[in-house]
C-alpha atoms as a PDB file:
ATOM      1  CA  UNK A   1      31.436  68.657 -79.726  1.00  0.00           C
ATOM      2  CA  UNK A   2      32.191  64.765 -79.090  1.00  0.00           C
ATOM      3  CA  UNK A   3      30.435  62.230 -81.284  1.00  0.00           C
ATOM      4  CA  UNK A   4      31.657  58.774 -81.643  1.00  0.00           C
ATOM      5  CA  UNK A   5      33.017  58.616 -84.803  1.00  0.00           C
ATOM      6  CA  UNK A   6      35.579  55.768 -85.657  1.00  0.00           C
ATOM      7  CA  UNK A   7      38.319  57.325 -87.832  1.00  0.00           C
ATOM      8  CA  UNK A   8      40.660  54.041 -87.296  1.00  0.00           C
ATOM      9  CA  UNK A   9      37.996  52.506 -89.862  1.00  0.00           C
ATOM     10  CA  UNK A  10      39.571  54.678 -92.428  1.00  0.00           C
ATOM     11  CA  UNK A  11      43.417  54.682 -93.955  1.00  0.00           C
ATOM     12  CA  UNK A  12      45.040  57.206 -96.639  1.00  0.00           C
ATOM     13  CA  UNK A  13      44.967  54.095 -99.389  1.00  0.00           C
ATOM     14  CA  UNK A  14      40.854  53.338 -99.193  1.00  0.00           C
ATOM     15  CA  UNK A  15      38.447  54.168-101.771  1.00  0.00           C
ATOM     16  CA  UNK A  16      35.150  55.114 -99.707  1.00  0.00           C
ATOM     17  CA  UNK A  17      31.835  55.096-101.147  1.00  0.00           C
ATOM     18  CA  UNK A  18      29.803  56.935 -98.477  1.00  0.00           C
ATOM     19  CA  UNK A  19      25.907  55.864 -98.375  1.00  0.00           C
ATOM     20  CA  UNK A  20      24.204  58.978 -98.238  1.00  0.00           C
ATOM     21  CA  UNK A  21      20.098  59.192 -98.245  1.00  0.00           C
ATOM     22  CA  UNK A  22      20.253  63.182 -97.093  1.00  0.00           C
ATOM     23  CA  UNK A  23      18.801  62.032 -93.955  1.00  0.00           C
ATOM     24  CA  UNK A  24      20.454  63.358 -90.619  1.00  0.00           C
ATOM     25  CA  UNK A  25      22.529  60.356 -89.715  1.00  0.00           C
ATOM     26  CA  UNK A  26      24.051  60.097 -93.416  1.00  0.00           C
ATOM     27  CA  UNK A  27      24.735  63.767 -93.640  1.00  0.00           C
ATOM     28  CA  UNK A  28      26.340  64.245 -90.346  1.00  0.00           C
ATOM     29  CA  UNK A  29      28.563  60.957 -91.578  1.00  0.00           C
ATOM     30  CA  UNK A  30      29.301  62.546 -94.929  1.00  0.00           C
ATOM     31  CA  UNK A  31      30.592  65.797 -93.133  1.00  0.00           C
ATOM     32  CA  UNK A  32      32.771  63.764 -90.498  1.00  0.00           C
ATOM     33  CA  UNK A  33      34.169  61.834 -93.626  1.00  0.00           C
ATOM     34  CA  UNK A  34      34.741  65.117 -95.632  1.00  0.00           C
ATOM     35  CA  UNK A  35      36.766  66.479 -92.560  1.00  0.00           C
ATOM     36  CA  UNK A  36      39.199  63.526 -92.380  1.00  0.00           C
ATOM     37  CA  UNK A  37      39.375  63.427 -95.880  1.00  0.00           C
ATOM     38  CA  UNK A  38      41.468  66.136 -95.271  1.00  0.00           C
ATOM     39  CA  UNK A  39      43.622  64.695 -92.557  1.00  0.00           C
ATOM     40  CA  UNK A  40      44.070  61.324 -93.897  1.00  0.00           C
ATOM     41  CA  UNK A  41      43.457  61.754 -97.864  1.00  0.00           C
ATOM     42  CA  UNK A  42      41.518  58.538 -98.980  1.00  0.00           C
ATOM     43  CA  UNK A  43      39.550  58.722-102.083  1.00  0.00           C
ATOM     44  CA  UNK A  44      35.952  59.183-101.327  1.00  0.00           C
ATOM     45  CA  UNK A  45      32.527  59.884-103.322  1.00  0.00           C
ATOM     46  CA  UNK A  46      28.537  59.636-102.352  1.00  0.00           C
ATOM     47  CA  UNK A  47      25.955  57.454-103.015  1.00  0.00           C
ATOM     48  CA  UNK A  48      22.134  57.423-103.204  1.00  0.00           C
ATOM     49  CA  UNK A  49      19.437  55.155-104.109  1.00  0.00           C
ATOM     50  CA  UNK A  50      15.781  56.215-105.489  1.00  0.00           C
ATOM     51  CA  UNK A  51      13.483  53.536-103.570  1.00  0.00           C
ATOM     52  CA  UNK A  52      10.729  55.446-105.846  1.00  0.00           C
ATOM     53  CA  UNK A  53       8.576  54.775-102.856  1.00  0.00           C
ATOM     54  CA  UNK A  54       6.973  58.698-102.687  1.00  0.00           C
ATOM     55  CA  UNK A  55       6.871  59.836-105.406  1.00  0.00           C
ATOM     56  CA  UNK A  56       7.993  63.338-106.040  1.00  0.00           C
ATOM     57  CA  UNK A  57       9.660  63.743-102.875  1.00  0.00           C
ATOM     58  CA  UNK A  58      11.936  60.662-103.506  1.00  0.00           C
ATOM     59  CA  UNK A  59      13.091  62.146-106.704  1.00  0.00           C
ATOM     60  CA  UNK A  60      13.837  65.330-104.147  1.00  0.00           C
ATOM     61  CA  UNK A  61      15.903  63.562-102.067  1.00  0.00           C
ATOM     62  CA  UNK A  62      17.923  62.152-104.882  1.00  0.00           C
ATOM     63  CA  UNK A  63      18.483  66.073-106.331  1.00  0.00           C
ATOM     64  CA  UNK A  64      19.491  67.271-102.832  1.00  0.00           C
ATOM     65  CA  UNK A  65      21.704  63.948-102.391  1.00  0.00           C
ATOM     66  CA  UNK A  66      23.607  65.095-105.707  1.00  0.00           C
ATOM     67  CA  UNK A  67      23.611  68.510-104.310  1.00  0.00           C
ATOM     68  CA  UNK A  68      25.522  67.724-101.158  1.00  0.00           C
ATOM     69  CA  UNK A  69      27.962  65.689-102.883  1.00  0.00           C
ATOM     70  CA  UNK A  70      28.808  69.142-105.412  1.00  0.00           C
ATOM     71  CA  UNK A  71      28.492  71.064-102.012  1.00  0.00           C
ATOM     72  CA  UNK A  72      32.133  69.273-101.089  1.00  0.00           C
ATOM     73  CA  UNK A  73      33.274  68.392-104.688  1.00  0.00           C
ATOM     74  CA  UNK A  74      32.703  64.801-104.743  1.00  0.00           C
ATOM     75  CA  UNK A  75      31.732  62.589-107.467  1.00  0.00           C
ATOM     76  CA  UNK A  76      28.058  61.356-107.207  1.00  0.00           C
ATOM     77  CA  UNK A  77      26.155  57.992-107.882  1.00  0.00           C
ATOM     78  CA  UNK A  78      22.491  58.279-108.617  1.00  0.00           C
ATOM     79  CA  UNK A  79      20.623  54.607-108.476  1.00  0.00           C
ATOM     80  CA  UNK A  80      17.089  53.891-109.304  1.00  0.00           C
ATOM     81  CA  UNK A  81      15.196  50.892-108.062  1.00  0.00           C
ATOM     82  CA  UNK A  82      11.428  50.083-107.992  1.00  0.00           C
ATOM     83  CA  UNK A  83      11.291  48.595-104.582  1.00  0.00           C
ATOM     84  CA  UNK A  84       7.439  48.335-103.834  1.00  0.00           C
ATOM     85  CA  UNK A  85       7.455  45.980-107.501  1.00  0.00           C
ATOM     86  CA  UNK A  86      10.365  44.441-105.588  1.00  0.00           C
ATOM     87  CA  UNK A  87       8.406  43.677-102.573  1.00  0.00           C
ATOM     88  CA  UNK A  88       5.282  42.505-104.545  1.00  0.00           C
ATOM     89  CA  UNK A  89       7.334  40.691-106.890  1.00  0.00           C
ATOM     90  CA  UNK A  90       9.185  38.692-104.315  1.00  0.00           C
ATOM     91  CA  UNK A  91       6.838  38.954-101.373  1.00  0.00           C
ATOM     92  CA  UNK A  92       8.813  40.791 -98.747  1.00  0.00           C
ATOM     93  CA  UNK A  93       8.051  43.927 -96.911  1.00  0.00           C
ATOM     94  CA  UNK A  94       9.010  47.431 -98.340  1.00  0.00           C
ATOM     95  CA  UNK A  95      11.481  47.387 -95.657  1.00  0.00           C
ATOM     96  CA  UNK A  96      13.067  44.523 -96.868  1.00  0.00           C
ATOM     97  CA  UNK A  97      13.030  45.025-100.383  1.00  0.00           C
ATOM     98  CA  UNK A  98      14.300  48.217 -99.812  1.00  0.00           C
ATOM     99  CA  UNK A  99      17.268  47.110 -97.574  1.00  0.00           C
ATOM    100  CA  UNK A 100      17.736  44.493-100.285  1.00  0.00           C
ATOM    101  CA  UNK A 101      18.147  46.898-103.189  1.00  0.00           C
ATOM    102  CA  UNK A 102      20.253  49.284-101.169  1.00  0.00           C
ATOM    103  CA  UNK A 103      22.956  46.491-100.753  1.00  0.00           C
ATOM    104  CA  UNK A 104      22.552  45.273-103.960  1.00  0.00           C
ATOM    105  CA  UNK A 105      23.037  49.196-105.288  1.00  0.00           C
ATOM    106  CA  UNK A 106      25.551  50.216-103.148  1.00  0.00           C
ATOM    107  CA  UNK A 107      27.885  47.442-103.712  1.00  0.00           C
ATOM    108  CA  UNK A 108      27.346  47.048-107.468  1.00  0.00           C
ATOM    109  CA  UNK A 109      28.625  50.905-107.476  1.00  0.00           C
ATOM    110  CA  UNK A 110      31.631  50.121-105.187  1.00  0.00           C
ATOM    111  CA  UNK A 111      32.329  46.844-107.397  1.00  0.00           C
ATOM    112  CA  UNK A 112      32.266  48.900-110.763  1.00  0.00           C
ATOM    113  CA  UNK A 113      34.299  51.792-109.590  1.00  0.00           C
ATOM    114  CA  UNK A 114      36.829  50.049-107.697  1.00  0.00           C
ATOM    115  CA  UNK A 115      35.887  51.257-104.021  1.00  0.00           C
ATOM    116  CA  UNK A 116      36.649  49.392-101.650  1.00  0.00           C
ATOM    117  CA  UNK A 117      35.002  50.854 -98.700  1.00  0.00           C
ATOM    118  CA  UNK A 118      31.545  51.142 -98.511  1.00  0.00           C
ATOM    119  CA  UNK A 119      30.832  53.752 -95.398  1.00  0.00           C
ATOM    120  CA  UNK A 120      27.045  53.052 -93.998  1.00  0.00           C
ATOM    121  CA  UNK A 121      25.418  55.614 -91.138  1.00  0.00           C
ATOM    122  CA  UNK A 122      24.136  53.118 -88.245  1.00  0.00           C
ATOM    123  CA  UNK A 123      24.169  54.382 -85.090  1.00  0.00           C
ATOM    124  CA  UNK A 124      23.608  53.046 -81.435  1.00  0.00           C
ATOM    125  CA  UNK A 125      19.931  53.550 -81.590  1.00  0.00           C
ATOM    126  CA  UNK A 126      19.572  51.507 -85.004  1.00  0.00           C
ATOM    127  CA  UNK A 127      21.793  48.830 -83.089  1.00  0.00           C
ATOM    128  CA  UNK A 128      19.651  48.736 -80.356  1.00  0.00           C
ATOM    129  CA  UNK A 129      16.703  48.388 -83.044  1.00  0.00           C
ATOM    130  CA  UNK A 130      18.054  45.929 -85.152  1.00  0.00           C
ATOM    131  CA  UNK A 131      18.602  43.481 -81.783  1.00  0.00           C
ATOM    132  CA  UNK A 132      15.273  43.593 -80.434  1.00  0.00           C
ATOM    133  CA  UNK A 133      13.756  43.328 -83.665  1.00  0.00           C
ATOM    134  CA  UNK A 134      15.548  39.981 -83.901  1.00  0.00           C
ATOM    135  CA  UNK A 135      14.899  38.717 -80.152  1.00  0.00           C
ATOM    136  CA  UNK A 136      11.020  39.567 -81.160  1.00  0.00           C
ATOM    137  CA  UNK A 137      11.160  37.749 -84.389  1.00  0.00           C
ATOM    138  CA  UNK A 138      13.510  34.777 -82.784  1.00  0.00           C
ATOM    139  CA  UNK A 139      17.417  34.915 -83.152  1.00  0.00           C
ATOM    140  CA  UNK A 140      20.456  32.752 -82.294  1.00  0.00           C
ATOM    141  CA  UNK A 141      24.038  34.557 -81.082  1.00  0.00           C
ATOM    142  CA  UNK A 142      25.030  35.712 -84.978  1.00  0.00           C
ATOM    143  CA  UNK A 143      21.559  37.946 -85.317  1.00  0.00           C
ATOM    144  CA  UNK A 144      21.516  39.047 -81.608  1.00  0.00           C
ATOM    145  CA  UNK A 145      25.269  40.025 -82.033  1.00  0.00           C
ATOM    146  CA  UNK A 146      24.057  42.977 -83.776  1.00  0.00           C
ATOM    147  CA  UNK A 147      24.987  44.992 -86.545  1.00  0.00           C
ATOM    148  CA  UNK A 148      28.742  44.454 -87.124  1.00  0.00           C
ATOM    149  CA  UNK A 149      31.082  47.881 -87.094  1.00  0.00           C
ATOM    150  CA  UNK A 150      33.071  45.933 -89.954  1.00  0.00           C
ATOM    151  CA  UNK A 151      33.204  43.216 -92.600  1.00  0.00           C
ATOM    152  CA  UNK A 152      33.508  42.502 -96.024  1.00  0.00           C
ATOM    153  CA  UNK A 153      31.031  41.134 -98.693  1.00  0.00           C
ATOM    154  CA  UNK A 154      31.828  40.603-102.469  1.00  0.00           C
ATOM    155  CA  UNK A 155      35.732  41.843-101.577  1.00  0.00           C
ATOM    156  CA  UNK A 156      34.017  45.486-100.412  1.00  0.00           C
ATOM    157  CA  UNK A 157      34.804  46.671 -96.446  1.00  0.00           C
ATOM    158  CA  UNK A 158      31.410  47.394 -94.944  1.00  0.00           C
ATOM    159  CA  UNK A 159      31.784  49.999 -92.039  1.00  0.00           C
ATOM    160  CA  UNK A 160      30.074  52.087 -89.978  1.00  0.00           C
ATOM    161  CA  UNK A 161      31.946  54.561 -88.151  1.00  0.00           C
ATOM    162  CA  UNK A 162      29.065  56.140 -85.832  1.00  0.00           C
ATOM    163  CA  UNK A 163      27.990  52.780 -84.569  1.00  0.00           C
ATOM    164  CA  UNK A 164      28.719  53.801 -80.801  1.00  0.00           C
ATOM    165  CA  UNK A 165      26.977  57.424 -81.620  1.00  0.00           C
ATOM    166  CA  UNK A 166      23.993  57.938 -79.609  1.00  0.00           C
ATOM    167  CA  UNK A 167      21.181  59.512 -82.155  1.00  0.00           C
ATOM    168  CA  UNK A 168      20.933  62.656 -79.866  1.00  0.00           C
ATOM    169  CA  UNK A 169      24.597  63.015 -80.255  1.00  0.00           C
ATOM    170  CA  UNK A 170      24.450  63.108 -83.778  1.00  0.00           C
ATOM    171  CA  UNK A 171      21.375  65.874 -83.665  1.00  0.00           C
ATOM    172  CA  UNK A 172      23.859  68.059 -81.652  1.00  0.00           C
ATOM    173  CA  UNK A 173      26.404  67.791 -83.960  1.00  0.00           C
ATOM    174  CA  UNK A 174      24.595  68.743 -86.807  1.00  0.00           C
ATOM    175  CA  UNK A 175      22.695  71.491 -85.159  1.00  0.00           C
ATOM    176  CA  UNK A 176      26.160  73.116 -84.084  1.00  0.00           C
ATOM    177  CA  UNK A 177      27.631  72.173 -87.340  1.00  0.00           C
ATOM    178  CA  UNK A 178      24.338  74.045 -88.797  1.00  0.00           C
ATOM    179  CA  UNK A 179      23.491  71.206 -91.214  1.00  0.00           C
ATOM    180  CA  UNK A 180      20.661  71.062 -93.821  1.00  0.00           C
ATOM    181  CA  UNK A 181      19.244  67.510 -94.109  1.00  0.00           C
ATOM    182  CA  UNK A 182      15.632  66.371 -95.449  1.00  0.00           C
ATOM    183  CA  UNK A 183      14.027  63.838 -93.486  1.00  0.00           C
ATOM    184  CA  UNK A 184      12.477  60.515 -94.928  1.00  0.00           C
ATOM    185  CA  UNK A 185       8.615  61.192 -93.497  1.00  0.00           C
ATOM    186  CA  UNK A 186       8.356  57.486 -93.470  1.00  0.00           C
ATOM    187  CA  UNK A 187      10.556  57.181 -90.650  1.00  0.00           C
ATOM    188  CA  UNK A 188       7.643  58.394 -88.422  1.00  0.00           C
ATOM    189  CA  UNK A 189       5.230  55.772 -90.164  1.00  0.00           C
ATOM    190  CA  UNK A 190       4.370  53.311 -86.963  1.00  0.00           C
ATOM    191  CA  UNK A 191       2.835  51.101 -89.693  1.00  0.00           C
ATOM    192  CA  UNK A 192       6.337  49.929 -90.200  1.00  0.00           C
ATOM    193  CA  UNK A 193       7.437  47.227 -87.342  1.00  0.00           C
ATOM    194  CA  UNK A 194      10.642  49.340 -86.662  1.00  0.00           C
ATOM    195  CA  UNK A 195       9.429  52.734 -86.638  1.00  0.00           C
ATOM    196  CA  UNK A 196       6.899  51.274 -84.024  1.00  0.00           C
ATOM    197  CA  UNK A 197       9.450  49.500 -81.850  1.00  0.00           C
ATOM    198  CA  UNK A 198      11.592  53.031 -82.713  1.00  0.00           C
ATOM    199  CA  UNK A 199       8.676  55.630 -81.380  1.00  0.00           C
ATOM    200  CA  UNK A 200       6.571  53.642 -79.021  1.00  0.00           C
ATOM    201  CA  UNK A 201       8.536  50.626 -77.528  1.00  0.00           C
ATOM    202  CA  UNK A 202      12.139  52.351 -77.012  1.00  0.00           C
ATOM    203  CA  UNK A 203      11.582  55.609 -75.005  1.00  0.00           C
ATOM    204  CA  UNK A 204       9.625  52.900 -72.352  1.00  0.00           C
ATOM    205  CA  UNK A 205      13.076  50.909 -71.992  1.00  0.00           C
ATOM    206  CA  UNK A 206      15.080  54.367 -71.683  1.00  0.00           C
ATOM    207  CA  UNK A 207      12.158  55.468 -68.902  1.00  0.00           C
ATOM    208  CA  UNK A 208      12.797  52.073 -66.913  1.00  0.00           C
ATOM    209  CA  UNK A 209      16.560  52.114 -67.908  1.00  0.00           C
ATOM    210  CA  UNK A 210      18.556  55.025 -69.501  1.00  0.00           C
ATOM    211  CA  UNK A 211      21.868  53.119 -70.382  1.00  0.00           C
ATOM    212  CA  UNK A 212      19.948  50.175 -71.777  1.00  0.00           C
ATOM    213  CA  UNK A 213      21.480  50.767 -75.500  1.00  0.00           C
ATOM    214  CA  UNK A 214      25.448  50.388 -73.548  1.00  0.00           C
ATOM    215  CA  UNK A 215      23.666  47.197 -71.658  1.00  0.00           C
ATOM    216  CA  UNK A 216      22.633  45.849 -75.483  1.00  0.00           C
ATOM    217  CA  UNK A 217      26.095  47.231 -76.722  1.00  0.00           C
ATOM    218  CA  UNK A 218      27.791  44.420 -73.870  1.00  0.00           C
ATOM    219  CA  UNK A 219      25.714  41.934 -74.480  1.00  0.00           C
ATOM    220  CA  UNK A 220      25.934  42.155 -78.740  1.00  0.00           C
ATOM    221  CA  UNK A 221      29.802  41.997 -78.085  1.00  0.00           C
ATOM    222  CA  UNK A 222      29.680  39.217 -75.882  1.00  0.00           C
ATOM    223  CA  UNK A 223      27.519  36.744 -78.105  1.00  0.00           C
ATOM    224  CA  UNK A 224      30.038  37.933 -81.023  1.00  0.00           C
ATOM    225  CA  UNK A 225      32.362  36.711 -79.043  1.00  0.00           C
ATOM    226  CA  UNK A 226      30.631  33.022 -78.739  1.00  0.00           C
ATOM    227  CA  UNK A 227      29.196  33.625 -82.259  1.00  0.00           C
ATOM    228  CA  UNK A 228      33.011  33.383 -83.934  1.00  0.00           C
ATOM    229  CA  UNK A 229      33.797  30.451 -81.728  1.00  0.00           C
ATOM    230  CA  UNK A 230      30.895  28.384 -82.298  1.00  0.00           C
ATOM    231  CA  UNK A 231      31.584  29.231 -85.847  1.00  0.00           C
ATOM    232  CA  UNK A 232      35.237  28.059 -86.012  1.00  0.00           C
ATOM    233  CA  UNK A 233      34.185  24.796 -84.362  1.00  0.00           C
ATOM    234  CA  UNK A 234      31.827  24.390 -86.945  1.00  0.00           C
ATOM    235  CA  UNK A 235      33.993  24.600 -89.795  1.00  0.00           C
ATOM    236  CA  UNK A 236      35.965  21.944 -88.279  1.00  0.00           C
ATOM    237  CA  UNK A 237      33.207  19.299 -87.738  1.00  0.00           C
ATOM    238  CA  UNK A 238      32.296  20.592 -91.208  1.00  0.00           C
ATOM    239  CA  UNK A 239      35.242  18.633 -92.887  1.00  0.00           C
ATOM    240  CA  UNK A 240      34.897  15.855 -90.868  1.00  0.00           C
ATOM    241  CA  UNK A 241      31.342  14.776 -91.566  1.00  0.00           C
ATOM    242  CA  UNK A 242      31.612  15.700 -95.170  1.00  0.00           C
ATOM    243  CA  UNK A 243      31.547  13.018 -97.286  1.00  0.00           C
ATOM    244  CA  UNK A 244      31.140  14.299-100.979  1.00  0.00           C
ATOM    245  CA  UNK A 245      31.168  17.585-102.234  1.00  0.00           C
ATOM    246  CA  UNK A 246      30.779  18.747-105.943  1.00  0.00           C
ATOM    247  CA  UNK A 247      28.803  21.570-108.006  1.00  0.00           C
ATOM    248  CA  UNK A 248      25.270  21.615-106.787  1.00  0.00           C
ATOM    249  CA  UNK A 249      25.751  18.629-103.962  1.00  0.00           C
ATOM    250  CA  UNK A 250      27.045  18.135-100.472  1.00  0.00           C
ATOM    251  CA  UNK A 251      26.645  14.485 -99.206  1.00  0.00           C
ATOM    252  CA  UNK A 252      27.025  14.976 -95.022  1.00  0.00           C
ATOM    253  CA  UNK A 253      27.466  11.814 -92.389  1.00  0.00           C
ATOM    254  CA  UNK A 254      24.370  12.087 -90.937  1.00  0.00           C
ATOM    255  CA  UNK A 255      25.514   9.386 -87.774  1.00  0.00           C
ATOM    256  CA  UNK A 256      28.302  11.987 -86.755  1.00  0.00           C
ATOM    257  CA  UNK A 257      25.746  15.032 -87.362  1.00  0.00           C
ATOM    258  CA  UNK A 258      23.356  13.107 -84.535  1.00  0.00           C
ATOM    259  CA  UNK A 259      26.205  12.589 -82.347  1.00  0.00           C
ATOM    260  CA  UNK A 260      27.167  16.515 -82.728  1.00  0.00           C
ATOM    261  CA  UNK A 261      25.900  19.013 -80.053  1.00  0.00           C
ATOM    262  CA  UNK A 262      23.059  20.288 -81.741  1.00  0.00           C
ATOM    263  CA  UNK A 263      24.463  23.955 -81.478  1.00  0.00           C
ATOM    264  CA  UNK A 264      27.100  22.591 -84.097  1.00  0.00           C
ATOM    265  CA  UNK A 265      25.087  20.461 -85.999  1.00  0.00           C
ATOM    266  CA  UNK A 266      22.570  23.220 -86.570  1.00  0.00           C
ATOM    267  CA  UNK A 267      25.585  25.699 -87.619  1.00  0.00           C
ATOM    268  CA  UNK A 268      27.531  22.764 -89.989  1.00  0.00           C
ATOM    269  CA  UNK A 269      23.911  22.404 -91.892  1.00  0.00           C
ATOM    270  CA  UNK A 270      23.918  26.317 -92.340  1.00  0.00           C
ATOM    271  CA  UNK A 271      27.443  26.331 -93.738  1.00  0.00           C
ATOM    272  CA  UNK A 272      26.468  23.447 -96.813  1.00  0.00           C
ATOM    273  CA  UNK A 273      23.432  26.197 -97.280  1.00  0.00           C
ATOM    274  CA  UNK A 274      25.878  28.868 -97.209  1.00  0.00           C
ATOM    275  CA  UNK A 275      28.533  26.557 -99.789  1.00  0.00           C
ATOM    276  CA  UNK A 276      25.484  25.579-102.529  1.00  0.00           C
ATOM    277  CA  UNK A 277      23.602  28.855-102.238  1.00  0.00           C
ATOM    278  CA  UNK A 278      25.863  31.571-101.131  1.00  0.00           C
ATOM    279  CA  UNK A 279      23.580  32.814 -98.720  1.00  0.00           C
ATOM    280  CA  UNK A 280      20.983  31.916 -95.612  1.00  0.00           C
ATOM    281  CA  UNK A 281      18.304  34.471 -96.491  1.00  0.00           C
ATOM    282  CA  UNK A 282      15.330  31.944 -96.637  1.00  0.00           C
ATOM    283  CA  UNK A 283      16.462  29.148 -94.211  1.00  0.00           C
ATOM    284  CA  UNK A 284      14.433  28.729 -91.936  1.00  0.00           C
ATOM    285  CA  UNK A 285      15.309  26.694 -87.931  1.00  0.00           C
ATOM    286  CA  UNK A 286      12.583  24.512 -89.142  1.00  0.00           C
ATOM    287  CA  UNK A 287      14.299  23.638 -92.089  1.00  0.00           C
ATOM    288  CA  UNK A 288      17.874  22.661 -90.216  1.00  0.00           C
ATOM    289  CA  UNK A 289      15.960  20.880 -87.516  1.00  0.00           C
ATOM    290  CA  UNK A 290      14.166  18.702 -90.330  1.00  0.00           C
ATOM    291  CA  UNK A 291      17.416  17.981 -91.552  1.00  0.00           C
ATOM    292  CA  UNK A 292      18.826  16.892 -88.683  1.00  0.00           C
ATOM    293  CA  UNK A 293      15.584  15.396 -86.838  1.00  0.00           C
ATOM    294  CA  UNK A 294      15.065  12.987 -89.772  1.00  0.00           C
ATOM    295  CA  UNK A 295      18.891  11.485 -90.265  1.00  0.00           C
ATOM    296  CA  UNK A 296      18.950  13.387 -94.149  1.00  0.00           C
ATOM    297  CA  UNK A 297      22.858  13.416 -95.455  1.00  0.00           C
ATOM    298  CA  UNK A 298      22.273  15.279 -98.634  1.00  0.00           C
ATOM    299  CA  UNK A 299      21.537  19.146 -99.820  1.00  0.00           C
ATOM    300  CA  UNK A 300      21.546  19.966-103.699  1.00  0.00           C
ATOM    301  CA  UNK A 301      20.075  22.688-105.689  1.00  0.00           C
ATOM    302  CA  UNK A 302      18.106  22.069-109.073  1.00  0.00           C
ATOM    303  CA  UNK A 303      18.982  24.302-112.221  1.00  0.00           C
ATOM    304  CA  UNK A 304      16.368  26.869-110.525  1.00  0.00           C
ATOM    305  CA  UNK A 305      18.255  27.232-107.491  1.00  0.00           C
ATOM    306  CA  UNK A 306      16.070  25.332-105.048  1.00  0.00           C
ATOM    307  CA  UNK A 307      17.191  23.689-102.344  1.00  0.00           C
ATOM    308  CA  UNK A 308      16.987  19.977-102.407  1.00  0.00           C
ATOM    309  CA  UNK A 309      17.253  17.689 -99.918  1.00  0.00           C
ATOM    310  CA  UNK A 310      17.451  13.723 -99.535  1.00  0.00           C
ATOM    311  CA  UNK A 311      19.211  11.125 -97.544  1.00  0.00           C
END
């Protein structure tokens, strides 16, 4: 059968790591990559993580995670994280910390072993997902741009070849392709904010409109679209409002910020973050509007690695 599965993402040279949790959408990936393995000849090896969120039937997953990679002779990578002391230690939700220590897993492994293509199994549904849950929680054009099919972090190609795959698609596939797969029972947990928006708030958009995951596809690719511009506009009033910049400390003209569309402004604030912290994880629109609201010019960190700011 047809399933959207972007093969131009791959090249005979790359090293893939292949994300596998032994849940449908991973395993149907895993067998897609094994068969152009064979066309194209990259390098490629599996992946799992051990949330150690249920007990015995995490460490089950694991085993049968190992077992699929033996099933087509590829070398395996076995992670263990405790991600509800995660959560509780750092006060996010289990779905964070769990997204949090994937990453963190997964590219450590690619990092050590010199892979340099990390091969995640998001579909269209997940898409779909991940942009409402953003509208809901309050987004600008980078988080309602959706997952992206490609990019890099820490030098490591992050793709995600069945982005345009429609979940039922990818249920077919394995079904003909008479795949064994063990299914995380959390998924069905409405407790979790996704899993509700996944089981009770989607199938009422499909009933009112059954192509509304291609209308989200159109408009994710449009605000990419403004998202890189506004972002390359940024950079440039970056360097010419900066006026000092050394470890720990960016000094910004805080007269030219005021006199900057606030679209810009607000992004130009985010990328000093972005310079002294390395990420935006905990900044908040609050926190860039306070910045710009009350004429501040300077962001630091302190040997802990809070944020400071002064004028």
């Amino acid at each position: 059968m047809a399933l959207a599965f972007k093969q131009s993402l791959f090249s005979a040279t790359d090293k893939v790591l292949a994300a596998v949790s032994g849940g449908l959408d991973s395993v149907v990936m895993l067998d897609l990559l094994v068969e152009l393995k064979k066309i194209k000849g990259f390098a490629l090896s599996v992946a799992h993580l051990n949330h150690q969120i249920r007990g015995r039937t995490a460490g089950r997953d694991a085993d049968w995670a190992e077992s699929l990679a033996a099933k087509y002779g590829l070398p395996f990578h076995l992670g263990v994280k405790n991600v509800p002391a995660l959560a509780a230690q750092f006060g996010w939700s289990l779905e964070d910390a769990g997204r949090r220590a994937r990453y963190e897993f997964f590219l450590q492994e690619a990092g050590r072993h010199s892979y340099n293509t990390l091969a995640l199994a998001h579909h269209a549904d997940d898409q779909a997902e991940t942009m409402l849950l953003r509208l809901l929680r309050g987004a600008a054009a980078r988080g309602l741009s959706g997952i992206a099919e490609e990019r890099t972090e820490q030098g490591v190609r992050i793709v995600r070849p069945l982005l345009a795959a429609a979940k039922l698609d990818i249920l077919n596939y394995a079904t003909e392709k008479k795949l064994v797969y063990h299914e995380d029972e959390t998924n069905t947990d409405t407790a979790y904010t996704r899993n509700k928006l996944r089981w009770e708030i989607l199938p009422l958009l499909k009933a009112i409109n059954p192509n509304y995951q291609e209308g989200l596809r159109r408009t994710a690719e449009i605000l990419r679209g403004d998202d890189e511009y506004l972002a390359v506009q940024a950079r440039r009033v970056y360097a010419e409002v900066i006026l000092a910049e050394d470890a720990g400390r960016i000094r910004l003209d805080a007269v030219a910020l005021q006199n900057t569309p606030r679209a810009i402004a607000r992004r130009v604030v985010r990328l000093a973050v972005e310079k002294l912290c390395g990420a935006l994880d905990d900044i908040s629109l609050s926190f860039v509007e306070n910045f710009l609201d009350n004429g501040l010019t300077t962001l630091g960190v302190d040997g802990t690695g809070r944020l400071l700011v002064s004028k």
